[in-house]
C-alpha atoms as a PDB file:
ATOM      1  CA  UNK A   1       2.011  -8.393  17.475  1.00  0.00           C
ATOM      2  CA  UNK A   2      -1.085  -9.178  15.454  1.00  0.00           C
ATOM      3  CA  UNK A   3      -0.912  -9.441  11.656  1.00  0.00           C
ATOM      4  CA  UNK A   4      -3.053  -5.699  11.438  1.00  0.00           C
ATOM      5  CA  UNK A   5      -0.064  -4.030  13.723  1.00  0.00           C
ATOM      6  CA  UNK A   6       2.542  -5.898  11.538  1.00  0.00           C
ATOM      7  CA  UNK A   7       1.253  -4.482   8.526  1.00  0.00           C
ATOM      8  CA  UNK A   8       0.581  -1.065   9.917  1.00  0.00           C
ATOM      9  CA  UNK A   9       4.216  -0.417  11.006  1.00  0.00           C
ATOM     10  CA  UNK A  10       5.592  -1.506   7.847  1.00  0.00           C
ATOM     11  CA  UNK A  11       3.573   1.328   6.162  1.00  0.00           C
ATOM     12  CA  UNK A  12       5.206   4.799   4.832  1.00  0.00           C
ATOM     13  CA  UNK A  13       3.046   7.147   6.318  1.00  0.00           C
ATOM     14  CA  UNK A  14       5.257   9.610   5.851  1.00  0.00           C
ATOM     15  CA  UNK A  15       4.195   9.091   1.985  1.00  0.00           C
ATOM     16  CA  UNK A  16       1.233  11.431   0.898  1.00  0.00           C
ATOM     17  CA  UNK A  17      -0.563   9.029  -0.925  1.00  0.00           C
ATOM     18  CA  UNK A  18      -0.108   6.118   1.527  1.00  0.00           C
ATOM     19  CA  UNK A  19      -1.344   8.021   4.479  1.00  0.00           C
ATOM     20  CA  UNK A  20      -4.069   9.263   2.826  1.00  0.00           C
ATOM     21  CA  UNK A  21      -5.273   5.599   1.386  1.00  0.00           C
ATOM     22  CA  UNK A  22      -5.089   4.776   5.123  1.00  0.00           C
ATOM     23  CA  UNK A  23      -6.808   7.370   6.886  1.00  0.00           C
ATOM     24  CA  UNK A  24      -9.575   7.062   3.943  1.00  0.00           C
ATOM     25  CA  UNK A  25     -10.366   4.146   5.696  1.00  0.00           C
ATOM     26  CA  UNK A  26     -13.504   4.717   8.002  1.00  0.00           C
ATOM     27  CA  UNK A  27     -12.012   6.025  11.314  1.00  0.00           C
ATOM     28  CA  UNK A  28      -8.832   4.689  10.870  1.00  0.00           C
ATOM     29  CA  UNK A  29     -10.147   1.198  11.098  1.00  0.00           C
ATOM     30  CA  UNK A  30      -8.608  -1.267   8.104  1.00  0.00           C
ATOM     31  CA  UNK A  31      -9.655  -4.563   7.641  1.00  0.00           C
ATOM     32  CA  UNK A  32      -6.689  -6.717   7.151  1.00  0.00           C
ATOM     33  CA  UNK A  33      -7.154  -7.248   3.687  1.00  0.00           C
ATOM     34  CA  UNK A  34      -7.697  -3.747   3.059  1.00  0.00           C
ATOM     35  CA  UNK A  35      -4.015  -2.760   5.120  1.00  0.00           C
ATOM     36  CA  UNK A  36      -2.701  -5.613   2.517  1.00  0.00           C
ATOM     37  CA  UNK A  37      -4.408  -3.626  -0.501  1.00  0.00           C
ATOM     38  CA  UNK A  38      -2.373  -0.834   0.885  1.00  0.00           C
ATOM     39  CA  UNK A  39       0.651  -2.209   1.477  1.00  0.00           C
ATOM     40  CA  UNK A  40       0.497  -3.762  -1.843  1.00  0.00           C
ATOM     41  CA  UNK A  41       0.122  -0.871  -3.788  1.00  0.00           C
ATOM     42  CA  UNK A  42       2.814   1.295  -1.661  1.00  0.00           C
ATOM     43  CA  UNK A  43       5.066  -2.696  -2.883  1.00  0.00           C
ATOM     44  CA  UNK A  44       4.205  -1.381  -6.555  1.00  0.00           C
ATOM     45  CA  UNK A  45       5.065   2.336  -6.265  1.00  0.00           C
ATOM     46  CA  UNK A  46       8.114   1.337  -4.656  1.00  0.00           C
ATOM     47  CA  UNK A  47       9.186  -1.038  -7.039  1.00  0.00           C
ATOM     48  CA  UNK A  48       8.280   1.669  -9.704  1.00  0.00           C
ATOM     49  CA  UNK A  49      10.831   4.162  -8.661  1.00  0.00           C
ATOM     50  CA  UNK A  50      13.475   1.713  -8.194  1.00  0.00           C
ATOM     51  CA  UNK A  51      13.525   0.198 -11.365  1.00  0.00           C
ATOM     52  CA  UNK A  52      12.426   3.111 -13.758  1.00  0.00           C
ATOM     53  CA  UNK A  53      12.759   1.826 -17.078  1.00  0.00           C
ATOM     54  CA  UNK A  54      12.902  -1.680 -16.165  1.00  0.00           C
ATOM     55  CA  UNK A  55       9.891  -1.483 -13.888  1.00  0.00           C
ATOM     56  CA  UNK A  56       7.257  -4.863 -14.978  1.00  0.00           C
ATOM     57  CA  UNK A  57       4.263  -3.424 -16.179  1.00  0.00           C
ATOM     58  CA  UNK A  58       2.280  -6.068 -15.714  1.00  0.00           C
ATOM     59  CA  UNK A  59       1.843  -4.925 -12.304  1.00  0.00           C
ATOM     60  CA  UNK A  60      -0.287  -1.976 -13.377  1.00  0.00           C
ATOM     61  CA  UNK A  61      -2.762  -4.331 -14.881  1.00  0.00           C
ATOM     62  CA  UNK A  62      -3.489  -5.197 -10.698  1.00  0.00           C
ATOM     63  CA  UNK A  63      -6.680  -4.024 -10.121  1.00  0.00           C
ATOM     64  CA  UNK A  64      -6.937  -2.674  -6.511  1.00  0.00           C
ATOM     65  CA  UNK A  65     -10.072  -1.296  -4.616  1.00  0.00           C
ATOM     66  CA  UNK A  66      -7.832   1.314  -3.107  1.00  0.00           C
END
């Protein structure tokens, strides 16, 4: 499995936003750091709605392309 099909099948497309980050992508075709910007941010959101109140903030100050 190469590191783009890795990344792609630990996405959540069933997530709006994640999908649609994806498939903004020209034709469905990600660059491997781009798939990591993604899979970054859908890290963050996660991490958001598990910790609530305790959630780092710091991690809004990342400054993604996406």
């Amino acid at each position: 499995m190469s590191p783009i099909e890795k990344i792609e099948s630990e996405l959540d497309f069933l997530d709006y936003e994640i999908h649609t980050l994806y498939r903004s992508w020209d034709k469905v075709d990600c660059s491997l750091v781009g798939l990591v910007e993604i899979y970054l941010y859908q890290c963050i959101k996660k991490h958001k709605v598990e910790n609530g109140i305790y959630y780092d903030t710091d991690y809004d100050n990342i400054k993604l392309r996406v």
